[in-house]
C-alpha atoms as a PDB file:
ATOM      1  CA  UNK A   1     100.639 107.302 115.891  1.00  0.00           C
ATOM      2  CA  UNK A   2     103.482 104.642 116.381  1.00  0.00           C
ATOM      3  CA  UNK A   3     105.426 102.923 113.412  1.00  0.00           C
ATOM      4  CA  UNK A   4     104.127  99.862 115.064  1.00  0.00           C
ATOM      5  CA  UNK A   5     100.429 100.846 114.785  1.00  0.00           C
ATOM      6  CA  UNK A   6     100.966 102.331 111.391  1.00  0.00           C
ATOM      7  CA  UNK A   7     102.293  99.271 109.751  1.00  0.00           C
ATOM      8  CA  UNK A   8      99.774  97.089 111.107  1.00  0.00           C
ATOM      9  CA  UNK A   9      97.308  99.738 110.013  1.00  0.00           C
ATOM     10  CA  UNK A  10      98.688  99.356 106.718  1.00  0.00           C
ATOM     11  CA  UNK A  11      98.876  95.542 107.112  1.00  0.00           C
ATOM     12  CA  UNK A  12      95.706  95.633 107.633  1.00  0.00           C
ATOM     13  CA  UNK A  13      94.316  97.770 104.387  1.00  0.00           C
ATOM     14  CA  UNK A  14      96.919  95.729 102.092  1.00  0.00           C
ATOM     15  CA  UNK A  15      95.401  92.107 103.408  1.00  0.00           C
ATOM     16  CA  UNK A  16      92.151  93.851 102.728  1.00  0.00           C
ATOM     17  CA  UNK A  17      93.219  94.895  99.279  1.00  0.00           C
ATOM     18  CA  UNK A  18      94.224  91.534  98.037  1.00  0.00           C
ATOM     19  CA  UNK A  19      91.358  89.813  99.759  1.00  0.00           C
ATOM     20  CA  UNK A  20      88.819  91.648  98.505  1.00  0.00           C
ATOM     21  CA  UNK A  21      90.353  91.663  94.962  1.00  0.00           C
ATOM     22  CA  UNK A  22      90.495  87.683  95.387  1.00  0.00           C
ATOM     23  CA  UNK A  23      87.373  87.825  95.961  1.00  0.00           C
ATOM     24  CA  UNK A  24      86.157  89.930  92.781  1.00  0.00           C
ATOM     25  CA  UNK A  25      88.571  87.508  90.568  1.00  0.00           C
ATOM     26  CA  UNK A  26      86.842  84.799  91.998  1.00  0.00           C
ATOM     27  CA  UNK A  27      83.380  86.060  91.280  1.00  0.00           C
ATOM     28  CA  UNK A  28      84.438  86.957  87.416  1.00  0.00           C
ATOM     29  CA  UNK A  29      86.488  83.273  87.198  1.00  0.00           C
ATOM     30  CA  UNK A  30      83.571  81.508  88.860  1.00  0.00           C
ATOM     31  CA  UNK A  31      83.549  77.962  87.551  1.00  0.00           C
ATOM     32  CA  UNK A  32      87.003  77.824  85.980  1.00  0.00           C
ATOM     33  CA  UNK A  33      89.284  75.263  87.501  1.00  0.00           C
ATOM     34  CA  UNK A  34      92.189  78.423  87.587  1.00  0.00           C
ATOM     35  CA  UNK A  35      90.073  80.488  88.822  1.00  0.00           C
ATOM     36  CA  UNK A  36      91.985  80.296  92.647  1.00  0.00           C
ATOM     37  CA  UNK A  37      95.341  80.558  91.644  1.00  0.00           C
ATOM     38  CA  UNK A  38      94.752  83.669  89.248  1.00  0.00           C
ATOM     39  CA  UNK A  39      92.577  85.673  92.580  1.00  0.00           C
ATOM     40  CA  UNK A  40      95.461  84.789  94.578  1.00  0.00           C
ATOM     41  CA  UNK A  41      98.127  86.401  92.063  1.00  0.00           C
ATOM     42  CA  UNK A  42      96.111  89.338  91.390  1.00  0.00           C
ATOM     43  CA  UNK A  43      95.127  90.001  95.135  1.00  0.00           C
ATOM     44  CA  UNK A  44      98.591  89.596  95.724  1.00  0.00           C
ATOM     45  CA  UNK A  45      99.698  92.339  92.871  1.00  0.00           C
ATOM     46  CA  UNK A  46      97.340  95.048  94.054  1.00  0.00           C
ATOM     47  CA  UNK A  47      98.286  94.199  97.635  1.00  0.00           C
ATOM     48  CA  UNK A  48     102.043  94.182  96.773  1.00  0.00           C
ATOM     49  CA  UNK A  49     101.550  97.674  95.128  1.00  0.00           C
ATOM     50  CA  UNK A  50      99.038  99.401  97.644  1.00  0.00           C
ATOM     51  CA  UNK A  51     101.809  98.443 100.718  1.00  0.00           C
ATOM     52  CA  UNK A  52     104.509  99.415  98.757  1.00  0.00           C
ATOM     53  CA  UNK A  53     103.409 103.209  97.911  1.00  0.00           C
ATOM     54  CA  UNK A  54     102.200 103.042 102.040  1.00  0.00           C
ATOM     55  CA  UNK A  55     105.428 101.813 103.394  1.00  0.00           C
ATOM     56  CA  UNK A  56     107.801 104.199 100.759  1.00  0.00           C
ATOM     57  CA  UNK A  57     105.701 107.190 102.267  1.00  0.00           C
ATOM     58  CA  UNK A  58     104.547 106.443 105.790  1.00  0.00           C
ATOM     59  CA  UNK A  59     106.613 103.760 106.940  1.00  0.00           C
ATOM     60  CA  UNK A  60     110.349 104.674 105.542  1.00  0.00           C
ATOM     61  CA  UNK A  61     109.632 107.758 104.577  1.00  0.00           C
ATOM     62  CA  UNK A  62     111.309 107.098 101.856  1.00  0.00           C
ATOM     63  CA  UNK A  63     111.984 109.666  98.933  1.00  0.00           C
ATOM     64  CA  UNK A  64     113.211 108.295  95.237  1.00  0.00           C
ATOM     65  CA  UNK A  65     115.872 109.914  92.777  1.00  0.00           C
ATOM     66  CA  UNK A  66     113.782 109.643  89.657  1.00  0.00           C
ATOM     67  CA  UNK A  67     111.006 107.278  88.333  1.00  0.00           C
ATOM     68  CA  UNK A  68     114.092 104.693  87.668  1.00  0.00           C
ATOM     69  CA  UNK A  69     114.972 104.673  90.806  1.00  0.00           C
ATOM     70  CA  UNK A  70     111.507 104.161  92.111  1.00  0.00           C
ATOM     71  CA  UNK A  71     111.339 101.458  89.297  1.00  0.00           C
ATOM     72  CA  UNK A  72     114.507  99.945  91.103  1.00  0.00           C
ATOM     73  CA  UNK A  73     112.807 100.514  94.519  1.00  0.00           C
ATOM     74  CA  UNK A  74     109.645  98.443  93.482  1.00  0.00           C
ATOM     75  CA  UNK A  75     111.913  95.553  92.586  1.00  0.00           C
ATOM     76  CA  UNK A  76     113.825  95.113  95.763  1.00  0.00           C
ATOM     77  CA  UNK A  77     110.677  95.993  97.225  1.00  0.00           C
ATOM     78  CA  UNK A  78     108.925  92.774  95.217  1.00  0.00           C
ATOM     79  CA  UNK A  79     111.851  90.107  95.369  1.00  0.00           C
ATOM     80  CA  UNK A  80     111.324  90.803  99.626  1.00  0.00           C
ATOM     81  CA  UNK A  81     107.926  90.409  98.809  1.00  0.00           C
ATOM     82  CA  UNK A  82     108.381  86.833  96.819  1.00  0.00           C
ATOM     83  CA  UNK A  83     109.463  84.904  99.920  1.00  0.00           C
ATOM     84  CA  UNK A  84     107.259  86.379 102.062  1.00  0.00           C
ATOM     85  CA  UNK A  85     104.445  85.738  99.059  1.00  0.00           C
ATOM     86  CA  UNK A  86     105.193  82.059  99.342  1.00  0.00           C
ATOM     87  CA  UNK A  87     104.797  81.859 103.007  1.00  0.00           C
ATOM     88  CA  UNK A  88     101.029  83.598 102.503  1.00  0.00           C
ATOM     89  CA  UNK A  89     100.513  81.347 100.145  1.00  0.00           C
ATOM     90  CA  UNK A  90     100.949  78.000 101.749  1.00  0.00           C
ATOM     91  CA  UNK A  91      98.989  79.094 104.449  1.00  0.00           C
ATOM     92  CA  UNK A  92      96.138  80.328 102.342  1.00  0.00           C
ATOM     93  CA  UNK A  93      96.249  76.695 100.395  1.00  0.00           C
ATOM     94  CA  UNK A  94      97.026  74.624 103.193  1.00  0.00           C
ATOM     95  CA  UNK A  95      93.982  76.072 105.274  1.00  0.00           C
ATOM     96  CA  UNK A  96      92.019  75.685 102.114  1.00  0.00           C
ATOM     97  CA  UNK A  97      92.834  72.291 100.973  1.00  0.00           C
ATOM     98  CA  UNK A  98      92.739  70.908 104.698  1.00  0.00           C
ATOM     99  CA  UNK A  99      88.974  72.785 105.391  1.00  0.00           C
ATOM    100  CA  UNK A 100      87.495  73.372 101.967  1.00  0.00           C
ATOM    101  CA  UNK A 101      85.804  76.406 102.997  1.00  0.00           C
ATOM    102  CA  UNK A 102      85.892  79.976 101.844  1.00  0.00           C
ATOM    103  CA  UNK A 103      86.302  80.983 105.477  1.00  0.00           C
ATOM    104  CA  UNK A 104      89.338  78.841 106.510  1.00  0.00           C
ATOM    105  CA  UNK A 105      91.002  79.743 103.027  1.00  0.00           C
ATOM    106  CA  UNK A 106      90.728  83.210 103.993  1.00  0.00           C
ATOM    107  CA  UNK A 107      91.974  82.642 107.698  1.00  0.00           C
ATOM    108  CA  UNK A 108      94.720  81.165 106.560  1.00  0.00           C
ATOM    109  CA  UNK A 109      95.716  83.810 104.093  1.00  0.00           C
ATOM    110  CA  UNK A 110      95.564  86.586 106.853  1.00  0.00           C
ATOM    111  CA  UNK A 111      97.216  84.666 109.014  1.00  0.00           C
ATOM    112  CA  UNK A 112      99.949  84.115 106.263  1.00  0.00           C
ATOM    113  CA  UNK A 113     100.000  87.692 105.644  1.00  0.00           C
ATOM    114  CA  UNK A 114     100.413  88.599 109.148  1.00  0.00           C
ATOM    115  CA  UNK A 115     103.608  86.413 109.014  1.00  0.00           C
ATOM    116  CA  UNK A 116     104.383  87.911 106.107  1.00  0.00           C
ATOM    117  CA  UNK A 117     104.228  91.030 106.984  1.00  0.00           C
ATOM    118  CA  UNK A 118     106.147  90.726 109.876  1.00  0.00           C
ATOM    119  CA  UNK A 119     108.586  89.635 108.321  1.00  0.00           C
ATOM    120  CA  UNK A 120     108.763  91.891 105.050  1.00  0.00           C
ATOM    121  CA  UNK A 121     109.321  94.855 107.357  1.00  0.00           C
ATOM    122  CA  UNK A 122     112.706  93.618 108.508  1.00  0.00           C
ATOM    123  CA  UNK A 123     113.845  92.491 105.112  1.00  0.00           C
ATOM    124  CA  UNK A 124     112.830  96.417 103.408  1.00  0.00           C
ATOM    125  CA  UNK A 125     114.464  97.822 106.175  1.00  0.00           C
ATOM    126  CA  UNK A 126     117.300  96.297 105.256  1.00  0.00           C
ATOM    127  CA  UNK A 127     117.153  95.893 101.474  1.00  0.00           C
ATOM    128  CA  UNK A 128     114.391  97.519  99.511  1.00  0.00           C
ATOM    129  CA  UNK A 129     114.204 100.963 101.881  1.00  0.00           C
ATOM    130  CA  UNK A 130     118.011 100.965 103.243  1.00  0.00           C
ATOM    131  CA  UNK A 131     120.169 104.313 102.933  1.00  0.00           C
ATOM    132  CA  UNK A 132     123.891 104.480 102.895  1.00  0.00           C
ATOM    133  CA  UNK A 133     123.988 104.824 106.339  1.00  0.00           C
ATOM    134  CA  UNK A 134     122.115 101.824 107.141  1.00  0.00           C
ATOM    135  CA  UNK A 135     123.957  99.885 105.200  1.00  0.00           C
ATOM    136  CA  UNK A 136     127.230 100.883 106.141  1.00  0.00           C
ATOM    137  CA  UNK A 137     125.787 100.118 110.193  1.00  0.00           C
ATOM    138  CA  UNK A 138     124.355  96.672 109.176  1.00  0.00           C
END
């Protein structure tokens, strides 16, 4: 299977993640005025997380020191993930406040994942994921 194919695969199962944990935070938060904002954070953690221990395996193959340096691997791995997180974000509120519908929210968060995404891959190539080697090459 390509890298290509594999990352959207895993695209794919991450945006699944998060949505359907949105989805469950909704349900439990049903009513409360929050109750949007804390699906979207937590969809985004376990999303953030499941892609994370995908792309370190599958994707950049990827092999840590020590459990500090895997600590230190998350983070770079999450800051990359915070702009892309904002971009995902607006989309999933913009589509949301423009349509009001459950549907549109949710096409515009996978279509702000799929941005994203795209673009996450290029940043942990180059920060979170990068060897020596990489680095030293640009």
């Amino acid at each position: 299977m390509s890298l290509a194919l594999r990352y959207s695969l895993f695209a794919a199962l991450a945006t699944l993640a998060n949505l359907l944990t949105q989805d469950v935070t909704l349900l439990l938060f049903e009513h409360q005025v929050y109750a949007l904002y804390v699906a979207m954070a937590t969809g985004t953690l376990v999303g953030l997380y499941a892609k994370y221990v995908l792309d370190k395996r599958y994707i950049f193959a990827y092999r840590t020191r020590d459990a500090a340096h895997d600590v230190r691997t998350f983070m770079l791995y999450a800051t990359t993930g915070a702009f892309t997180t904002l971009i995902f974000w607006a989309c999933e509120l913009g589509f949301y406040h423009a349509f009001g519908t459950h549907a549109w929210r949710t096409a515009g968060a996978v279509i702000g994942l799929s941005i994203g995404y795209w673009l996450k891959y290029r940043l942990d190539r180059r920060f979170a994921f990068a060897t020596a080697a990489d680095t030293a090459t640009g």
